[in-house]
PDB file of N, CA and C in Angstrom:
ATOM      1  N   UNK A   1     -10.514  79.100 103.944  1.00  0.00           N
ATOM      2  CA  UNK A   1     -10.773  77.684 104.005  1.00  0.00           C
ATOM      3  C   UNK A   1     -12.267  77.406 103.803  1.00  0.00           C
ATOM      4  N   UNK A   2     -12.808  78.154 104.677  1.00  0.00           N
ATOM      5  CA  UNK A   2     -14.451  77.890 104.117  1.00  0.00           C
ATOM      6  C   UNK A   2     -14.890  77.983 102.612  1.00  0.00           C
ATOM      7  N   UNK A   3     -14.686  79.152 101.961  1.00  0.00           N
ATOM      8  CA  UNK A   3     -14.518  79.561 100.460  1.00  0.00           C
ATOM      9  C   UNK A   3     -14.356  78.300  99.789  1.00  0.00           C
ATOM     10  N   UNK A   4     -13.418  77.608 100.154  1.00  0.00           N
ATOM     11  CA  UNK A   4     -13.119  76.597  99.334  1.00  0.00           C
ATOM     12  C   UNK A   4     -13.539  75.330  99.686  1.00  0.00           C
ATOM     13  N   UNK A   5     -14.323  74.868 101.045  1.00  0.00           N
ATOM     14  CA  UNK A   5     -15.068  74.169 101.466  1.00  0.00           C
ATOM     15  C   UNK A   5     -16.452  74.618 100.838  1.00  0.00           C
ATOM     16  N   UNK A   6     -17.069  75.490 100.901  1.00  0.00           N
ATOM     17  CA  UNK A   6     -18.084  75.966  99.916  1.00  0.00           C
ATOM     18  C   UNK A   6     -18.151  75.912  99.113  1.00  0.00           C
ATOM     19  N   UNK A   7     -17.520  76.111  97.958  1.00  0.00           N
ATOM     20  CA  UNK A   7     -17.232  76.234  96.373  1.00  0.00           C
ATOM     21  C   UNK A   7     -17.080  74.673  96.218  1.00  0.00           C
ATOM     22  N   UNK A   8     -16.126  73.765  97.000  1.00  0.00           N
ATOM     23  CA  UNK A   8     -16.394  72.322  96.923  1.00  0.00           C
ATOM     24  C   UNK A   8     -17.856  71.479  97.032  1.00  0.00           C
ATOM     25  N   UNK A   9     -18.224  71.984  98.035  1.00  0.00           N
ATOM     26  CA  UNK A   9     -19.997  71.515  98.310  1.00  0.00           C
ATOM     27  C   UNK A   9     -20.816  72.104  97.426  1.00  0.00           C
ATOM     28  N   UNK A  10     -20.198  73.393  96.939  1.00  0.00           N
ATOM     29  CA  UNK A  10     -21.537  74.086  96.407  1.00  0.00           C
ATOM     30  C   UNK A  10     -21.790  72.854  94.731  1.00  0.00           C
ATOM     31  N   UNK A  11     -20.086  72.514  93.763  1.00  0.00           N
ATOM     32  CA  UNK A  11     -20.330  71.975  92.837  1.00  0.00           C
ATOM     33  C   UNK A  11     -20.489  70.557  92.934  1.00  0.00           C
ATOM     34  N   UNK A  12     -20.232  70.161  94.495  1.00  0.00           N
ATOM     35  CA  UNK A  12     -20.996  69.111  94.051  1.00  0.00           C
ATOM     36  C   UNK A  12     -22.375  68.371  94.148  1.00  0.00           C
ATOM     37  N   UNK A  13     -23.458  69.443  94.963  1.00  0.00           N
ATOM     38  CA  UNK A  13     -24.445  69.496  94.543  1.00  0.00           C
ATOM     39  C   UNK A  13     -25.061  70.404  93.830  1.00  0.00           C
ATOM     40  N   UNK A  14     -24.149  70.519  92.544  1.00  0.00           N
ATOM     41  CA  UNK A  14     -24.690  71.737  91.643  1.00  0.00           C
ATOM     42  C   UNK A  14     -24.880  71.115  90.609  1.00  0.00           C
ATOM     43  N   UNK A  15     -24.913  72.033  89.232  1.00  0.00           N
ATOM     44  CA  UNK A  15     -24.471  71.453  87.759  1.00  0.00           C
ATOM     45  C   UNK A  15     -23.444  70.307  87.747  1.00  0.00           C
ATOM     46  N   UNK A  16     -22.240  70.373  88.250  1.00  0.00           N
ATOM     47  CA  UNK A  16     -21.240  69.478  87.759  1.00  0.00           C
ATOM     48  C   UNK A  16     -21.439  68.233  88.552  1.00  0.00           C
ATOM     49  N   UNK A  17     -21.729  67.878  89.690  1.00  0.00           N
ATOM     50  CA  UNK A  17     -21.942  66.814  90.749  1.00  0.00           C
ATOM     51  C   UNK A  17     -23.571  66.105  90.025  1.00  0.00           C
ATOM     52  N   UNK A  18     -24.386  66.955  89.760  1.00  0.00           N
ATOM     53  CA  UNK A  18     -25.809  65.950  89.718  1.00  0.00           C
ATOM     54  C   UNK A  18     -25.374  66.104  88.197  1.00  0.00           C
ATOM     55  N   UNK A  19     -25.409  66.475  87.090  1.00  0.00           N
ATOM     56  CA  UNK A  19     -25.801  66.750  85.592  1.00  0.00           C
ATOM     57  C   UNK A  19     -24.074  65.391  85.416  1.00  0.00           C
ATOM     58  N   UNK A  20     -23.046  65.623  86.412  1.00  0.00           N
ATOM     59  CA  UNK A  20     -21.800  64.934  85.535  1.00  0.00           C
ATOM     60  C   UNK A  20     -22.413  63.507  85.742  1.00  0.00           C
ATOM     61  N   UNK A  21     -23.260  63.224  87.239  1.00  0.00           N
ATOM     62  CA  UNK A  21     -23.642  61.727  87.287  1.00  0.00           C
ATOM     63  C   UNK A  21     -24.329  61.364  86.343  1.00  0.00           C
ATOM     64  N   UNK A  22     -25.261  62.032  86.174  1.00  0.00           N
ATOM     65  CA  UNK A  22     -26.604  61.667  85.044  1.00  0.00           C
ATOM     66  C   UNK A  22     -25.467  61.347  83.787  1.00  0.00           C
ATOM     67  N   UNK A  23     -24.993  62.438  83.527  1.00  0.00           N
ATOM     68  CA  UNK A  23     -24.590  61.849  82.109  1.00  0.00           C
ATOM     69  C   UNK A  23     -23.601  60.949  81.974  1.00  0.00           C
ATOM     70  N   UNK A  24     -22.987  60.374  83.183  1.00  0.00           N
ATOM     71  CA  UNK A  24     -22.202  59.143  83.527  1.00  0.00           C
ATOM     72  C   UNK A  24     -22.592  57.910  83.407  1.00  0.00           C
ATOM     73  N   UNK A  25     -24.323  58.205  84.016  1.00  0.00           N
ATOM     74  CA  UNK A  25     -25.006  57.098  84.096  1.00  0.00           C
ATOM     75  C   UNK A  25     -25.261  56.644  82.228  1.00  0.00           C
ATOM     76  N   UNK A  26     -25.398  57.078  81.364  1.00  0.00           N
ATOM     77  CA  UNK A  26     -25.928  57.222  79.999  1.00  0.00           C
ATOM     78  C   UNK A  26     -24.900  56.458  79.552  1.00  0.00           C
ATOM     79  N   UNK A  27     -23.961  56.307  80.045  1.00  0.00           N
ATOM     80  CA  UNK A  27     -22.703  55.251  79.043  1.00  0.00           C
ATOM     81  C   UNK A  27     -22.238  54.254  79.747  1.00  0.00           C
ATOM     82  N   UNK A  28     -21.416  53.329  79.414  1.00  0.00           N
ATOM     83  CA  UNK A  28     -20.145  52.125  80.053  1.00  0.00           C
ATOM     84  C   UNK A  28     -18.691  52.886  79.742  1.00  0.00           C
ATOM     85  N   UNK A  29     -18.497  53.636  79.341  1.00  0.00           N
ATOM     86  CA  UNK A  29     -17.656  53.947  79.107  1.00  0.00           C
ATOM     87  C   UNK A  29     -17.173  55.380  79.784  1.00  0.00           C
ATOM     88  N   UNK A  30     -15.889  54.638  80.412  1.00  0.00           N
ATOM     89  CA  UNK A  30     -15.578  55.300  82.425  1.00  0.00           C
ATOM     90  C   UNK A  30     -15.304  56.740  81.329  1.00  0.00           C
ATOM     91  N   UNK A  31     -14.702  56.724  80.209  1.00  0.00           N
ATOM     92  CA  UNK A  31     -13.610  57.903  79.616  1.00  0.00           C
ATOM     93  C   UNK A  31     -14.474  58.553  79.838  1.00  0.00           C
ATOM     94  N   UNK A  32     -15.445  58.237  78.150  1.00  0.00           N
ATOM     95  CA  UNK A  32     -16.802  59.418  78.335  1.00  0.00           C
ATOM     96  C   UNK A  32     -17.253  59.921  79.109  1.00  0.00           C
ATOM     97  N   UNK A  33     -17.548  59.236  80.100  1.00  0.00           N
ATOM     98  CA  UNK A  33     -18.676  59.184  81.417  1.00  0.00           C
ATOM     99  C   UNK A  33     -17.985  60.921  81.785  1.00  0.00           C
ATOM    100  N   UNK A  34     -16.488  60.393  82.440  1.00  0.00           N
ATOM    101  CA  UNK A  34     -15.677  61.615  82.624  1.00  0.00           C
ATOM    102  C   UNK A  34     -15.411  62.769  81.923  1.00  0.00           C
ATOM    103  N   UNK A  35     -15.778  62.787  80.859  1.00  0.00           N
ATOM    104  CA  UNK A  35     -15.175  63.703  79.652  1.00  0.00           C
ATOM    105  C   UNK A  35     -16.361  64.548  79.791  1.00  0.00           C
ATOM    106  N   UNK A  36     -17.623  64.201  79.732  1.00  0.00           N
ATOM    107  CA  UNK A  36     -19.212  64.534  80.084  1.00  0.00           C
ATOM    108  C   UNK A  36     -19.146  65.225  81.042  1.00  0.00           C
ATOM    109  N   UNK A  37     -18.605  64.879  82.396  1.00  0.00           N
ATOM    110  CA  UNK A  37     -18.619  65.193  83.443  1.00  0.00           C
ATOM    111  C   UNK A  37     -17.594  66.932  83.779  1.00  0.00           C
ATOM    112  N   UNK A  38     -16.709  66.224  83.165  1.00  0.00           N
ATOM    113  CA  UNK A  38     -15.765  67.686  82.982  1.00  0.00           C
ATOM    114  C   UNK A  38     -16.306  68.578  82.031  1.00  0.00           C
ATOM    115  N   UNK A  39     -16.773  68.425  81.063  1.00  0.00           N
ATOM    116  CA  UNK A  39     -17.271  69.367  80.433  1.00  0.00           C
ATOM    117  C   UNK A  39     -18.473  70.237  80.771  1.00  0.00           C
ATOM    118  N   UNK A  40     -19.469  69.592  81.185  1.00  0.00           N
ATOM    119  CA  UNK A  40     -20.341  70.081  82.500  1.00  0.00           C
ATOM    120  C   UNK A  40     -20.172  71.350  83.322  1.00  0.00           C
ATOM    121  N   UNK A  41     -18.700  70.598  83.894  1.00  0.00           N
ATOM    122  CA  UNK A  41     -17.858  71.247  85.014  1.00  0.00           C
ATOM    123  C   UNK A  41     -17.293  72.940  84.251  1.00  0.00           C
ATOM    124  N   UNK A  42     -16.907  73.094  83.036  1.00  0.00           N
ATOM    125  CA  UNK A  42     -16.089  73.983  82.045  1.00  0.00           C
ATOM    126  C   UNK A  42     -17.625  74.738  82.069  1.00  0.00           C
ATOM    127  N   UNK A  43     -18.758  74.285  81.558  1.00  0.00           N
ATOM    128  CA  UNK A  43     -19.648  75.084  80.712  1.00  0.00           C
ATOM    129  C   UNK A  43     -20.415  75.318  81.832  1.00  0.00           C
ATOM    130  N   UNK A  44     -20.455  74.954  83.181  1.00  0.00           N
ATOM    131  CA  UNK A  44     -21.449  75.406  84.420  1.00  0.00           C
ATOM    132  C   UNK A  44     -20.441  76.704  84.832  1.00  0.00           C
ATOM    133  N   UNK A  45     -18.987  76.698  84.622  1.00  0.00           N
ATOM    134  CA  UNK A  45     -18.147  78.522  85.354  1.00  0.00           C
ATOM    135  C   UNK A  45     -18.536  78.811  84.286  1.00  0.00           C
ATOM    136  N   UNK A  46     -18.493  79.145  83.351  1.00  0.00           N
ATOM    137  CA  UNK A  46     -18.440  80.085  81.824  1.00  0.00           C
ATOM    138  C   UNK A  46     -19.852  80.643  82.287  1.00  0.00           C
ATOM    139  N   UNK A  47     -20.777  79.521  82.267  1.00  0.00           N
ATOM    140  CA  UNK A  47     -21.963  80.362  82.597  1.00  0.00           C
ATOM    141  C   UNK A  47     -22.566  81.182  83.665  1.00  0.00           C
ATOM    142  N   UNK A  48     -21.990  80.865  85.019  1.00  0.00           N
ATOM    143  CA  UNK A  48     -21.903  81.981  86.035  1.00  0.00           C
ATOM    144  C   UNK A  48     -21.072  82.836  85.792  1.00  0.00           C
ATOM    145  N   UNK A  49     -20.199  83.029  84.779  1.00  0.00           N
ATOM    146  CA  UNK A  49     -18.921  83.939  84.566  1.00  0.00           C
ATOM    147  C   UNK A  49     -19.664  84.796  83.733  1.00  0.00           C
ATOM    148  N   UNK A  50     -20.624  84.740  83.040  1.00  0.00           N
ATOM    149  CA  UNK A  50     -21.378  85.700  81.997  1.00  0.00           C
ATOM    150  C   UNK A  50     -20.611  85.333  80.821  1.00  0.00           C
ATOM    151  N   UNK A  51     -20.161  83.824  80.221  1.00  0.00           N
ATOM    152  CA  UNK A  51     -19.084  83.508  78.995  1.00  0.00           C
ATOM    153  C   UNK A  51     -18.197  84.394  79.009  1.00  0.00           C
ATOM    154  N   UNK A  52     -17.483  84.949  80.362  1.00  0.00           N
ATOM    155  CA  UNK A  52     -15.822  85.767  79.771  1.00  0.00           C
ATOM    156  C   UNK A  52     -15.237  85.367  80.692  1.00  0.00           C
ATOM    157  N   UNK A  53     -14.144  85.104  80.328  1.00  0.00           N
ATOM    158  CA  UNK A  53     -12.814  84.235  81.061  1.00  0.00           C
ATOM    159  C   UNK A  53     -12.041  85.235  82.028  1.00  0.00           C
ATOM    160  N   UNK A  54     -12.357  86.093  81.688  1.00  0.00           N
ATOM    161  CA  UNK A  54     -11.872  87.426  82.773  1.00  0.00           C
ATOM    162  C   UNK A  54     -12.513  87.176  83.647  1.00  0.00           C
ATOM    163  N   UNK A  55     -13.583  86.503  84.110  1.00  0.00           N
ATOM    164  CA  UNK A  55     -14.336  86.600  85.354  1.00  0.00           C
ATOM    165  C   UNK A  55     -14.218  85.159  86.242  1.00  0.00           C
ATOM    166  N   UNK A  56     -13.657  84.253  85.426  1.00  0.00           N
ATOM    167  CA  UNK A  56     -13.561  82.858  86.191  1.00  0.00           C
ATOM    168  C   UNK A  56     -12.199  83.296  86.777  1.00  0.00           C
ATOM    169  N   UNK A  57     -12.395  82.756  88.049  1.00  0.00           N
ATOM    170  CA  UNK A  57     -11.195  82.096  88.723  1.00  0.00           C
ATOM    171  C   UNK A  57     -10.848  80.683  88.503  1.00  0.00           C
ATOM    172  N   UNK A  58      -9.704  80.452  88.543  1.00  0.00           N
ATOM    173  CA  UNK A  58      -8.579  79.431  88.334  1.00  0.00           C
ATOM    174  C   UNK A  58      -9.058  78.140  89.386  1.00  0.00           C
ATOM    175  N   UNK A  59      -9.227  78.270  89.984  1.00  0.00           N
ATOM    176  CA  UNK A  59      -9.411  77.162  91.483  1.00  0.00           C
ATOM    177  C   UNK A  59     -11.117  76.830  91.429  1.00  0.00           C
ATOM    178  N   UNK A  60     -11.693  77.928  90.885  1.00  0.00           N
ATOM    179  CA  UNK A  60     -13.547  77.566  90.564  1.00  0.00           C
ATOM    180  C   UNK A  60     -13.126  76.764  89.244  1.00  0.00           C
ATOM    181  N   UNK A  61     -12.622  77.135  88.745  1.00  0.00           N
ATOM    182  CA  UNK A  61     -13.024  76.559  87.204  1.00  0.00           C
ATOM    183  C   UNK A  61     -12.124  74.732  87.520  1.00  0.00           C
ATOM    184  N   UNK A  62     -10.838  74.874  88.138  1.00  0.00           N
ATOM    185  CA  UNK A  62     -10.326  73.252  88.698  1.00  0.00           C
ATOM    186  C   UNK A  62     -10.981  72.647  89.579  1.00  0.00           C
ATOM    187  N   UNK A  63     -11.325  72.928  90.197  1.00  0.00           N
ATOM    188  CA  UNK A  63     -12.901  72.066  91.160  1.00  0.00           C
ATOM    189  C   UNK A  63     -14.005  71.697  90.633  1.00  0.00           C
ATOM    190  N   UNK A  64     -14.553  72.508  89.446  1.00  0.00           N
ATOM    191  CA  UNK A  64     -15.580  72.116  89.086  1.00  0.00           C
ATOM    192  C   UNK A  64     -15.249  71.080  87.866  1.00  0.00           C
ATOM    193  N   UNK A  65     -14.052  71.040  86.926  1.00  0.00           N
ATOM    194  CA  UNK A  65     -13.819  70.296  86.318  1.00  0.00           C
ATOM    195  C   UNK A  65     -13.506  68.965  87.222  1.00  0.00           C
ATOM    196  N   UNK A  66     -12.857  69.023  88.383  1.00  0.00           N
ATOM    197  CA  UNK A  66     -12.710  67.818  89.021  1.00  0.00           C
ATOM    198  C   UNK A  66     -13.594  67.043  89.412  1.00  0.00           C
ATOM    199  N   UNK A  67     -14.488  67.961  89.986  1.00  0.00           N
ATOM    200  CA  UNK A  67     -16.024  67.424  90.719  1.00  0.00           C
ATOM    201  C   UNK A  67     -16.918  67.037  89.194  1.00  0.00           C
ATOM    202  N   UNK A  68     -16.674  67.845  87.877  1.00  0.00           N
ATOM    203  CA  UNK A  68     -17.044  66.562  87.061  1.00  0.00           C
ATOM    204  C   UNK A  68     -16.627  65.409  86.516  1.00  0.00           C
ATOM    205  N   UNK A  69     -15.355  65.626  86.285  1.00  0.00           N
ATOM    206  CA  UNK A  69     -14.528  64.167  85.762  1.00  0.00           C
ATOM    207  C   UNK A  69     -15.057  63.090  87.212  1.00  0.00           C
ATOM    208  N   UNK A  70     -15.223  63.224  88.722  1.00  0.00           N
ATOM    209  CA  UNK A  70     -15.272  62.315  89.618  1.00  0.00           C
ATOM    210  C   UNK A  70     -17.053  61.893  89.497  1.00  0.00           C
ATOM    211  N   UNK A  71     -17.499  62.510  89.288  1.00  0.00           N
ATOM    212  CA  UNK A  71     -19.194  62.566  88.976  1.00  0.00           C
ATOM    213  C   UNK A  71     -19.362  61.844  88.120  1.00  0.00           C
ATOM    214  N   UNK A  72     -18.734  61.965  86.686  1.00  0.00           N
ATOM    215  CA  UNK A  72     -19.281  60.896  85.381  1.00  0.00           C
ATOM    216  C   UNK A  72     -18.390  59.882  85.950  1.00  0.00           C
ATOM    217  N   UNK A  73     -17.127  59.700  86.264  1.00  0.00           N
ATOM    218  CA  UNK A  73     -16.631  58.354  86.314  1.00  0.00           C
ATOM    219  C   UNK A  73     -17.628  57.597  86.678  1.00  0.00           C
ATOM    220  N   UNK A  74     -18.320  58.147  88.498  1.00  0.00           N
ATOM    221  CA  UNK A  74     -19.077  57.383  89.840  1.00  0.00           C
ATOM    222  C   UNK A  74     -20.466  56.948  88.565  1.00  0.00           C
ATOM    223  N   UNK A  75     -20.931  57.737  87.816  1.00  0.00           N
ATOM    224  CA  UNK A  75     -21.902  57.659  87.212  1.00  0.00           C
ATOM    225  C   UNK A  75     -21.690  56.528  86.048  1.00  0.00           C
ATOM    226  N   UNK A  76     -20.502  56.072  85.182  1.00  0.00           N
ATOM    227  CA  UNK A  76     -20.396  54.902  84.712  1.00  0.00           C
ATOM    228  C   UNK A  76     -20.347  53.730  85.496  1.00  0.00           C
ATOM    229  N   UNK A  77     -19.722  53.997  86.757  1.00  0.00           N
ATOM    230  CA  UNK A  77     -19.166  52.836  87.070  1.00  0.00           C
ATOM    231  C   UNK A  77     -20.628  52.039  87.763  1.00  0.00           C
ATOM    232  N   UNK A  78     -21.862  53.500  87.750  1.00  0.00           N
ATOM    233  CA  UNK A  78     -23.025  52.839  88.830  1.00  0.00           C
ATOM    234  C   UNK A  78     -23.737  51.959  87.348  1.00  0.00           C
ATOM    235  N   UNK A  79     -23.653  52.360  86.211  1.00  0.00           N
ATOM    236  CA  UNK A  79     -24.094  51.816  84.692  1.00  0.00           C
ATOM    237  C   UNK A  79     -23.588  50.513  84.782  1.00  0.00           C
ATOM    238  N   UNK A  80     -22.333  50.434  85.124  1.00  0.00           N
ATOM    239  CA  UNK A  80     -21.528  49.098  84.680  1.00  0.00           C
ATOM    240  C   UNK A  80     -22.103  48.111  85.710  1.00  0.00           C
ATOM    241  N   UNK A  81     -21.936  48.576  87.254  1.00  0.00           N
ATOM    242  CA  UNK A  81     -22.144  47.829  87.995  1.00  0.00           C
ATOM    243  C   UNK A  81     -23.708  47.315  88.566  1.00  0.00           C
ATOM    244  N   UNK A  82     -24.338  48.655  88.004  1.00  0.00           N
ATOM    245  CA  UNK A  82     -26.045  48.294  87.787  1.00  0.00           C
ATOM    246  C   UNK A  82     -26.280  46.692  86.347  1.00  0.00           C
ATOM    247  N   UNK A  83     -25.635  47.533  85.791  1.00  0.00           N
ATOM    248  CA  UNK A  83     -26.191  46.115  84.663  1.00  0.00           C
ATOM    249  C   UNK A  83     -25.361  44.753  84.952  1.00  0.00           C
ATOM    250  N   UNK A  84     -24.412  44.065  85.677  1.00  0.00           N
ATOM    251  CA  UNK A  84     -23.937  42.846  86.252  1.00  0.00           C
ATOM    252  C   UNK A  84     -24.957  42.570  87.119  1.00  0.00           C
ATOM    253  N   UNK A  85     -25.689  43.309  87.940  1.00  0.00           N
ATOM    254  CA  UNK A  85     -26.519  42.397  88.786  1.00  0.00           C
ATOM    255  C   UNK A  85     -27.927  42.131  87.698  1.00  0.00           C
TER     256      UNK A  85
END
């Protein structure tokens, strides 16, 4: 349980949590924002994995895609709702 309380905290103040906001913030558009964010999430395991898929786990690599798709969304929606006021 910790493992996975860790690995949760760790991405989301890692690559995928700060880099998916930033690049959330860069658009209006919630898709992108997310698509940015997940991809983030894909290319931050590959790169602790040494680029081989033999070395990612399944549950690192779905957390961190999650924790980016939720990162760029929060990060458009602060774009959208920054520029109305």
């Amino acid at each position: 349980m910790l493992e996975l309380l860790g690995t949760i905290g760790g991405n989301i103040i890692g690559l995928p949590g700060i880099l998916g906001l930033a690049l959330g913030m860069m658009t209006r558009r919630v898709w992108l924002g997310a698509l940015m964010g997940g991809l983030v999430g894909i290319v931050e395991t590959l790169l602790f994995a040494h680029w081989d898929f033999a070395n990612v786990a399944t549950i690192e690599l779905l957390i961190a895609v999650v924790v980016g798709l939720c990162a760029g969304t929060l990060g458009s929606a602060i774009r959208i709702k920054g520029a109305t006021v």
